[in-house]
PDB file of N, CA and C in Angstrom:
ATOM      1  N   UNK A   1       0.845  -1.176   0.000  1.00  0.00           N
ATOM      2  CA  UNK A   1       0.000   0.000   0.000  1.00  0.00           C
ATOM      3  C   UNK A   1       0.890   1.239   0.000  1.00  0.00           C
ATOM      4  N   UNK A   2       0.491   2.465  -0.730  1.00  0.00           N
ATOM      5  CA  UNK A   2       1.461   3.383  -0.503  1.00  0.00           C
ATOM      6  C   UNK A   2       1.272   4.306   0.007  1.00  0.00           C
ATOM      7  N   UNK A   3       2.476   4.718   0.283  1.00  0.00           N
ATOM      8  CA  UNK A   3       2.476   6.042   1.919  1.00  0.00           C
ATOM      9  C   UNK A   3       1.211   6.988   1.905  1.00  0.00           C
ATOM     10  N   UNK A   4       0.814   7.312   2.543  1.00  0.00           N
ATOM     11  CA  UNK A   4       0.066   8.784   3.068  1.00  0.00           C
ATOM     12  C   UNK A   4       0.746   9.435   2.387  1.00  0.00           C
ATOM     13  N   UNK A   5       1.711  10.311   2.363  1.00  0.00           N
ATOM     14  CA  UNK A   5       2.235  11.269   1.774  1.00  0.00           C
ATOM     15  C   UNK A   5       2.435  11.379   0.770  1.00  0.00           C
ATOM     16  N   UNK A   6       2.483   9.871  -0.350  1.00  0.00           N
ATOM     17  CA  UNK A   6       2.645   9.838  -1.370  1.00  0.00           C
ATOM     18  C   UNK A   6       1.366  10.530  -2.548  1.00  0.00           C
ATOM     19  N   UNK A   7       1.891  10.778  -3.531  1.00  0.00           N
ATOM     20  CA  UNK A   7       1.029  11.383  -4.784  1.00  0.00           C
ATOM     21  C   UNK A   7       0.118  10.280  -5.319  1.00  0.00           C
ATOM     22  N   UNK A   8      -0.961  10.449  -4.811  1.00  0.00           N
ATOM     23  CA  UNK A   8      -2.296   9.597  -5.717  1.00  0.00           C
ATOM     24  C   UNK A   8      -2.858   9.826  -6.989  1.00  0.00           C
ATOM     25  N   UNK A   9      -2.175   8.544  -7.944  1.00  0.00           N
ATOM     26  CA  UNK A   9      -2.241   8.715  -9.248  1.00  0.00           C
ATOM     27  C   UNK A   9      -3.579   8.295  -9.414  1.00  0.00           C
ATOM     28  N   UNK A  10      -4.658   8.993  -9.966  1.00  0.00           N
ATOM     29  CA  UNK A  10      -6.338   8.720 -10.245  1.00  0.00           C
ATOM     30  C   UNK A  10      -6.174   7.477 -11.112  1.00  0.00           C
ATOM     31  N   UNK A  11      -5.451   7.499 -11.695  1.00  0.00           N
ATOM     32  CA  UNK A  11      -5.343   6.179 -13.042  1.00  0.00           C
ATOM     33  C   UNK A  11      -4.972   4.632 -12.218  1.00  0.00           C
ATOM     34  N   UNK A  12      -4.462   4.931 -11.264  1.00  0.00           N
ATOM     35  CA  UNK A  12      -4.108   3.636  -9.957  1.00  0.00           C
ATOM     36  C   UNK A  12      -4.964   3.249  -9.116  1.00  0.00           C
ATOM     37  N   UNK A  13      -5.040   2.561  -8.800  1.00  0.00           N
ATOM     38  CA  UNK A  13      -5.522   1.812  -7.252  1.00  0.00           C
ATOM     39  C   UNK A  13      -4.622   2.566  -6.009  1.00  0.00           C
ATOM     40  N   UNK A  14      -5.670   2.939  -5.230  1.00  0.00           N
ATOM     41  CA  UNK A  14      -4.267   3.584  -3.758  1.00  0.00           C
ATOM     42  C   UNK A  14      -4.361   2.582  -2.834  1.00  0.00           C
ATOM     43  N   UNK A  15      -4.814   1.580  -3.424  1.00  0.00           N
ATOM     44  CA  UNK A  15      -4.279   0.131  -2.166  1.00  0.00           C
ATOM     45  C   UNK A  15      -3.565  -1.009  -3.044  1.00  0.00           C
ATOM     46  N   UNK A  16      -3.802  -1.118  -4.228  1.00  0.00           N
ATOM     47  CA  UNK A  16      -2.933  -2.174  -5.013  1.00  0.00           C
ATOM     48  C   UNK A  16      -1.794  -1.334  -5.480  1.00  0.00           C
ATOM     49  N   UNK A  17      -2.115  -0.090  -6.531  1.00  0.00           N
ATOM     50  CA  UNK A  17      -1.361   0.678  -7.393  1.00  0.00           C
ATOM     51  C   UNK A  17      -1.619  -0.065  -9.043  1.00  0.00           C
ATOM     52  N   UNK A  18      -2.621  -0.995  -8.734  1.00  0.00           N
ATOM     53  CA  UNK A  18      -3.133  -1.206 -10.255  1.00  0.00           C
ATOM     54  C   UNK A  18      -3.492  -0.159 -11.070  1.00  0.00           C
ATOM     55  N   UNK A  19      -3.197  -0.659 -12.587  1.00  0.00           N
ATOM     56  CA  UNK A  19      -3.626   0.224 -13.237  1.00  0.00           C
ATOM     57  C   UNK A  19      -5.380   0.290 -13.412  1.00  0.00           C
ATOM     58  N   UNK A  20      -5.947   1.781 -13.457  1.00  0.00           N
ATOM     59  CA  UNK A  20      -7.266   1.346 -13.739  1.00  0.00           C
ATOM     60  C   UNK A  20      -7.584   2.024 -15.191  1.00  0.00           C
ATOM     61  N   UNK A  21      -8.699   1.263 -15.665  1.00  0.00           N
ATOM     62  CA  UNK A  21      -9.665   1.295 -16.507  1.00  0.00           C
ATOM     63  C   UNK A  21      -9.924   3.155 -17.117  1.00  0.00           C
ATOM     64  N   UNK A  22     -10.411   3.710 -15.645  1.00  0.00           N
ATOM     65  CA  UNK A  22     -10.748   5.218 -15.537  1.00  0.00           C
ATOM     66  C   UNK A  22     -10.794   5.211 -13.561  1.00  0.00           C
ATOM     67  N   UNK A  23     -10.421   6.658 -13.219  1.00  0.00           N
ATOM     68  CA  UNK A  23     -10.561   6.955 -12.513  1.00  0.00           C
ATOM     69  C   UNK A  23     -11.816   6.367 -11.422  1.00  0.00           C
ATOM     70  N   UNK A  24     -12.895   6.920 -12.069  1.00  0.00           N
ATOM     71  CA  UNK A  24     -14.454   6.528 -11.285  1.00  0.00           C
ATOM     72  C   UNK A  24     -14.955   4.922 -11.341  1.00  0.00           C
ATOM     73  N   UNK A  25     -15.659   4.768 -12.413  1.00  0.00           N
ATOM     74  CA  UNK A  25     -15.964   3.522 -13.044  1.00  0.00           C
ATOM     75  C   UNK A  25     -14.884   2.946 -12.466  1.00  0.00           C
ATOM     76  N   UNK A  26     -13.699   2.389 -13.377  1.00  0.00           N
ATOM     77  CA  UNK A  26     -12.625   1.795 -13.193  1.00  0.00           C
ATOM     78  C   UNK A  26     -12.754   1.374 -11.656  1.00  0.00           C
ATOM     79  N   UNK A  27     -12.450   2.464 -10.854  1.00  0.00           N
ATOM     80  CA  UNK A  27     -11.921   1.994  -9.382  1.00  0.00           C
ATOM     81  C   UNK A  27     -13.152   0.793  -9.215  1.00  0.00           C
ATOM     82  N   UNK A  28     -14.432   1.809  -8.919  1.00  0.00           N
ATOM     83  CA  UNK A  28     -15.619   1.273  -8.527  1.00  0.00           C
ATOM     84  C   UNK A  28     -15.401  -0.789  -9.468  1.00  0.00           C
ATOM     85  N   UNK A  29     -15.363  -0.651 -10.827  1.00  0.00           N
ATOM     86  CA  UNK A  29     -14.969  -1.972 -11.071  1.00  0.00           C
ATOM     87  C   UNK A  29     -14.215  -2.697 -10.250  1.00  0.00           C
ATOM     88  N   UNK A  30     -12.764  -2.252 -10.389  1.00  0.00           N
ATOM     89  CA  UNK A  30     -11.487  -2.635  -9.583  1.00  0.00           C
ATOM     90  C   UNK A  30     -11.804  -3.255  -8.296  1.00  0.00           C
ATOM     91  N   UNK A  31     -12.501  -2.511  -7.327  1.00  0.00           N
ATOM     92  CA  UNK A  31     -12.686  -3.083  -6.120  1.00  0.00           C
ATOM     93  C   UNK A  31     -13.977  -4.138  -6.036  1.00  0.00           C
ATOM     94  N   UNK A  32     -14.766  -4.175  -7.119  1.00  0.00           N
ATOM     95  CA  UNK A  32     -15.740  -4.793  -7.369  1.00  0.00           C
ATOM     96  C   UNK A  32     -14.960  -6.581  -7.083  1.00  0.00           C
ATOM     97  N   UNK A  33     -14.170  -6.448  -8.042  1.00  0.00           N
ATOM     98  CA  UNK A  33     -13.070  -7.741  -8.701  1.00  0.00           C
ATOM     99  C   UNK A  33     -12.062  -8.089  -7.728  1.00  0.00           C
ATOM    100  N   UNK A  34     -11.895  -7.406  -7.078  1.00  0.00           N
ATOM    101  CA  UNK A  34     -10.271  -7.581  -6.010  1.00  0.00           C
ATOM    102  C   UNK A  34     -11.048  -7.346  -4.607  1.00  0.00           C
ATOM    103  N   UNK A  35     -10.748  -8.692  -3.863  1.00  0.00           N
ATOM    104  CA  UNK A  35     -11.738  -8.444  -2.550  1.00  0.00           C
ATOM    105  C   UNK A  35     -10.789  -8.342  -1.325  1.00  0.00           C
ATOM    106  N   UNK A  36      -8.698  -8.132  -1.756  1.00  0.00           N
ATOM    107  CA  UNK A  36      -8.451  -7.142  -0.808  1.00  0.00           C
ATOM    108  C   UNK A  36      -8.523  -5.878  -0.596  1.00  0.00           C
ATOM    109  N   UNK A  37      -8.922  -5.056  -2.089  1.00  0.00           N
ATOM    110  CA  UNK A  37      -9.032  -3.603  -2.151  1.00  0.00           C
ATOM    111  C   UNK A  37     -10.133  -3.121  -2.083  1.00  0.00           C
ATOM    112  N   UNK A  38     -11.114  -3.982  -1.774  1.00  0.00           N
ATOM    113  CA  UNK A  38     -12.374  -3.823  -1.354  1.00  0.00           C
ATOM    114  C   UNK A  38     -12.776  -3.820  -0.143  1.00  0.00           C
ATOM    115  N   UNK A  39     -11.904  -4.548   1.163  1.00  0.00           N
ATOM    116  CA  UNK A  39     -11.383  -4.305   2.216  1.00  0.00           C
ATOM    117  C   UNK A  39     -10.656  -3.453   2.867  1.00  0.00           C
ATOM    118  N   UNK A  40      -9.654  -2.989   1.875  1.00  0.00           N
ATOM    119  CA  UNK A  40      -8.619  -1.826   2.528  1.00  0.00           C
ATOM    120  C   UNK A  40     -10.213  -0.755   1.836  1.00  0.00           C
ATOM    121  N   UNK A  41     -10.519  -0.436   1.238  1.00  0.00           N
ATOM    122  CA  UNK A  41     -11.421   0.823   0.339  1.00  0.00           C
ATOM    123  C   UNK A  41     -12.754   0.730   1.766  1.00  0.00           C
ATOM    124  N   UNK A  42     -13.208  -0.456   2.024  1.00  0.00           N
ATOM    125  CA  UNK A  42     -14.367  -0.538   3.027  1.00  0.00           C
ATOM    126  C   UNK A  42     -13.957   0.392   4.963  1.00  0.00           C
ATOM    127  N   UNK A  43     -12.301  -0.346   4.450  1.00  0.00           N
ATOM    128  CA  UNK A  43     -11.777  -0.165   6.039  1.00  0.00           C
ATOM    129  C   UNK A  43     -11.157   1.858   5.799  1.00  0.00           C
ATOM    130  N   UNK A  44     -10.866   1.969   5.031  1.00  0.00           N
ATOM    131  CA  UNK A  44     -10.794   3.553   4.509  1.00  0.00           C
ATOM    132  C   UNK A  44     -11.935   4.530   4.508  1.00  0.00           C
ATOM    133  N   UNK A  45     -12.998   3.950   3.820  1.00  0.00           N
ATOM    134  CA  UNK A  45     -14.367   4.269   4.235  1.00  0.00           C
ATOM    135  C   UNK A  45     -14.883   4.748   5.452  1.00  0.00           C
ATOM    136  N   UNK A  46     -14.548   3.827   6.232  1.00  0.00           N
ATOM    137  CA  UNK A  46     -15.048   3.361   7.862  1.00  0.00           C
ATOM    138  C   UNK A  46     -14.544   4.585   8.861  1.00  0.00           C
ATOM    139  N   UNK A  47     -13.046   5.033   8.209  1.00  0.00           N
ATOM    140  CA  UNK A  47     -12.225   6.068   8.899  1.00  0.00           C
ATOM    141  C   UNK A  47     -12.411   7.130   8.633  1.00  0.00           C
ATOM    142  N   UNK A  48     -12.972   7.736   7.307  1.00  0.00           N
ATOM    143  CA  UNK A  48     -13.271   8.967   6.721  1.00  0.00           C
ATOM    144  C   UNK A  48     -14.332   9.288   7.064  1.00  0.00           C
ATOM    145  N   UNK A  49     -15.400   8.550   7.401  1.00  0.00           N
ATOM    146  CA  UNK A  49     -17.221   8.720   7.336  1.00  0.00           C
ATOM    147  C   UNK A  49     -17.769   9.879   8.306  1.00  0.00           C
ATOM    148  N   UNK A  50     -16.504   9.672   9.732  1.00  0.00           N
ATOM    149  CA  UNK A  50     -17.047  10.971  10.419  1.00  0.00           C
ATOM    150  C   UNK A  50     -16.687  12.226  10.389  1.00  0.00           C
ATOM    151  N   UNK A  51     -15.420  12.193   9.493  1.00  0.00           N
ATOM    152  CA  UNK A  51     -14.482  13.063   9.228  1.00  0.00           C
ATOM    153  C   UNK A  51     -15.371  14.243   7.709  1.00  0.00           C
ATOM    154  N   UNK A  52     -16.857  13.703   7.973  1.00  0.00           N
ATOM    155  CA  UNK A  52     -17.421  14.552   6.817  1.00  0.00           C
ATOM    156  C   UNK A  52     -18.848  14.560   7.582  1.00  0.00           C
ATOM    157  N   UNK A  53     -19.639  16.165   7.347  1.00  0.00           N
ATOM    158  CA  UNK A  53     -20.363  16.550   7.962  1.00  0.00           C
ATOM    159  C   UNK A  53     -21.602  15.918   7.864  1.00  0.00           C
ATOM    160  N   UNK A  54     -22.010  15.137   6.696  1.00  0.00           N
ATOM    161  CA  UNK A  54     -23.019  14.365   6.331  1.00  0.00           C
ATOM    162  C   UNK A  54     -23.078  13.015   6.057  1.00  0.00           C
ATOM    163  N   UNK A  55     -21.382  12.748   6.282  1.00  0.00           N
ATOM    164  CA  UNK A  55     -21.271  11.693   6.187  1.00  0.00           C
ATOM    165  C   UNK A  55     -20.798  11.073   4.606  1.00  0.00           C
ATOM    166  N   UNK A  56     -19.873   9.942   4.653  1.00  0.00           N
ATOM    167  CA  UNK A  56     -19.848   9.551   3.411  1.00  0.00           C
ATOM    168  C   UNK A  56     -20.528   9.227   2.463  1.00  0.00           C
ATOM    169  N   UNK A  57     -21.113   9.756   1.322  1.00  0.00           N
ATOM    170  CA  UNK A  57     -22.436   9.531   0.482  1.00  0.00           C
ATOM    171  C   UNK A  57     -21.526   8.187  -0.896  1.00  0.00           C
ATOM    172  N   UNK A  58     -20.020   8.175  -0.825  1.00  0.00           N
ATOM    173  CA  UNK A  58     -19.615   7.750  -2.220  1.00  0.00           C
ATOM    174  C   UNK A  58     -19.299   6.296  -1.987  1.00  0.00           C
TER     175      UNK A  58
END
């Protein structure tokens, strides 16, 4: 997985670093298909959700 600090390429995965498809779609596929980045993306989720005033809608 790569650093926090590091530059998040939209065209990648930020838990594999696969290449994707497209940014949106793509990911949303990507994690569809790969059920550790669907875990790290769920467990990322989980940490951000309160960190937004309405909550995570995506």
């Amino acid at each position: 997985m790569p650093l926090a600090e590091s530059t998040v390429e939209p065209r990648r995965c930020p838990f594999c670093e696969a290449e994707l498809a497209s940014p949106g779609a793509g990911f949303v596929r990507h994690i569809d298909e790969s059920p550790e980045c669907r875990d790290a993306f769920e467990t990322w989720r989980d940490r951000v959700t309160d960190d937004m005033r309405a909550g995570w809608a995506g």
